[in-house]
C-alpha atoms as a PDB file:
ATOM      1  CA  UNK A   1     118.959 134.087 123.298  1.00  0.00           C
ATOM      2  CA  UNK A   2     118.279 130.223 122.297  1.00  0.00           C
ATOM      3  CA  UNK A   3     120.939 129.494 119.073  1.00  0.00           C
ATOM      4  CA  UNK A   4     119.169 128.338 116.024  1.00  0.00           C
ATOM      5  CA  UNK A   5     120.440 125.527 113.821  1.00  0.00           C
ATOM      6  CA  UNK A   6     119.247 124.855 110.414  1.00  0.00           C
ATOM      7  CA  UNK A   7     119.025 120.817 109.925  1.00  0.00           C
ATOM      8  CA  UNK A   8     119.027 119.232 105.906  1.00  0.00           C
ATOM      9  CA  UNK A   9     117.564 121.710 103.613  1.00  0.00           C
ATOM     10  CA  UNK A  10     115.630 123.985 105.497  1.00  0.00           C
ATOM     11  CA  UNK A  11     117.946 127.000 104.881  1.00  0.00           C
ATOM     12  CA  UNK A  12     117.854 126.338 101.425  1.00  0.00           C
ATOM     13  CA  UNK A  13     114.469 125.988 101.544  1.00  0.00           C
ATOM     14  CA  UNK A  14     113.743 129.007 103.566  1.00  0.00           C
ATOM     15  CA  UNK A  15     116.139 131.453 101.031  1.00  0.00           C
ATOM     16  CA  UNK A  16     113.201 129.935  98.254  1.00  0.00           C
ATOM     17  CA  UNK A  17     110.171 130.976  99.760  1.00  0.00           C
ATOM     18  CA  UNK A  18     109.340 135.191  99.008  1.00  0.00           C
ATOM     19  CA  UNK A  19     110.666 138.154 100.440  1.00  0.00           C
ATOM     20  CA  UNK A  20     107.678 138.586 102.656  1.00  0.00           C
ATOM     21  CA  UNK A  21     107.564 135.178 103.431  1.00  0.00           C
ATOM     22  CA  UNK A  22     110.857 135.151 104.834  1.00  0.00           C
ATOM     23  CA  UNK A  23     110.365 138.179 106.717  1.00  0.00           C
ATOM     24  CA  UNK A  24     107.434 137.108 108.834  1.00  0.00           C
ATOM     25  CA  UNK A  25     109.470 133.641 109.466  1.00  0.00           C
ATOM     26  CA  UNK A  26     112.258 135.731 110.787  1.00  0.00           C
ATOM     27  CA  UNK A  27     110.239 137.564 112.962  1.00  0.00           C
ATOM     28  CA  UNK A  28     108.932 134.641 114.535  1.00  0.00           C
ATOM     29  CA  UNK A  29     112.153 133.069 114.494  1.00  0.00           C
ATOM     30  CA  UNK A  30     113.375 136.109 116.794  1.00  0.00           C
ATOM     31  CA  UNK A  31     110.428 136.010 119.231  1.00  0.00           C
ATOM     32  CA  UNK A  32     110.954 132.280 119.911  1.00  0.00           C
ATOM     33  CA  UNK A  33     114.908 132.734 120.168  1.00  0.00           C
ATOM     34  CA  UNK A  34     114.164 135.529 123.083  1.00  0.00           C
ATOM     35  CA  UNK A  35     112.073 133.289 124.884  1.00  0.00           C
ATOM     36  CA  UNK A  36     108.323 134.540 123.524  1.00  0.00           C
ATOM     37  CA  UNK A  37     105.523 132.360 122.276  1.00  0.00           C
ATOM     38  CA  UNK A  38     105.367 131.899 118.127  1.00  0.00           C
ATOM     39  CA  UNK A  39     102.208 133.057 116.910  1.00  0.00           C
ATOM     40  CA  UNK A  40      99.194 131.256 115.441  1.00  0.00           C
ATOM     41  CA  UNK A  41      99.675 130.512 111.977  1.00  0.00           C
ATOM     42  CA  UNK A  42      96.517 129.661 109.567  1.00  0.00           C
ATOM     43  CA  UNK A  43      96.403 126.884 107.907  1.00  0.00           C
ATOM     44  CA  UNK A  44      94.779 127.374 104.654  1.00  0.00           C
ATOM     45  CA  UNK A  45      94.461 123.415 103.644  1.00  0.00           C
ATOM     46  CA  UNK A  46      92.567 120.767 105.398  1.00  0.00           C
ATOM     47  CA  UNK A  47      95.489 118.101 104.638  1.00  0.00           C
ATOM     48  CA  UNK A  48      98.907 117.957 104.887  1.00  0.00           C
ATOM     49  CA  UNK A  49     100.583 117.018 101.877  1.00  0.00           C
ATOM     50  CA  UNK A  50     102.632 113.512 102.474  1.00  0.00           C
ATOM     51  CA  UNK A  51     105.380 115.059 100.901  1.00  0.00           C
ATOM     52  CA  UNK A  52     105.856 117.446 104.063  1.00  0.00           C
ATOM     53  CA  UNK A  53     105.197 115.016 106.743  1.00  0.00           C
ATOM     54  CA  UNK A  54     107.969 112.922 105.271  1.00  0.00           C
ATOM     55  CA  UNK A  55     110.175 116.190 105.265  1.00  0.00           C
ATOM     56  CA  UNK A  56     109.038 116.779 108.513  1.00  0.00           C
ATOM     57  CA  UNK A  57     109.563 113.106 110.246  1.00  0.00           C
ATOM     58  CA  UNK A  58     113.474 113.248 107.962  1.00  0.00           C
ATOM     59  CA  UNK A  59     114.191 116.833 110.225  1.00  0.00           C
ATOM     60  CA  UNK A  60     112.945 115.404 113.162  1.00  0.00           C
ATOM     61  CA  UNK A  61     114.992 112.228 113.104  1.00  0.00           C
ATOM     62  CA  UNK A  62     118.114 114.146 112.782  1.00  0.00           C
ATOM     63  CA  UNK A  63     117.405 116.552 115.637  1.00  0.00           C
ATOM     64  CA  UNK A  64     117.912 113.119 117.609  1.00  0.00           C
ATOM     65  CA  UNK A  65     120.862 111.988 116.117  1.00  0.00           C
ATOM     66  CA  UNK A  66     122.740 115.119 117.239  1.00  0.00           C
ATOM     67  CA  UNK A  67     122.028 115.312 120.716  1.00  0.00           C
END
């Protein structure tokens, strides 16, 4: 099983979201940790807000600076 670790606030951000929510991320989460494909998820908007990219870019910098 591939270990998980949650970078800045995405664990906080994650206990936020809904019950349901978090269930179906877990799922996933499980079926990429033992090695299966994530499924498709549908985007609902036609434009990412620059709020999340920014998020996103912030979590991906600091996946670099622990390796």
């Amino acid at each position: 099983m591939k270990t998980l670790k949650f970078i800045g606030s995405s664990l906080d951000d994650l206990r936020d979201m809904p019950a349901a929510a978090r269930r179906a991320l877990g799922v996933e989460r499980m079926t990429v940790q033992h090695g299966g494909e994530p499924s498709d998820f549908q985007k609902k908007t036609q434009k990412t807000a620059k709020a999340d990219i920014g998020l996103a870019a912030k979590r991906y910098q600091l996946i670099g600076e622990e390796s």
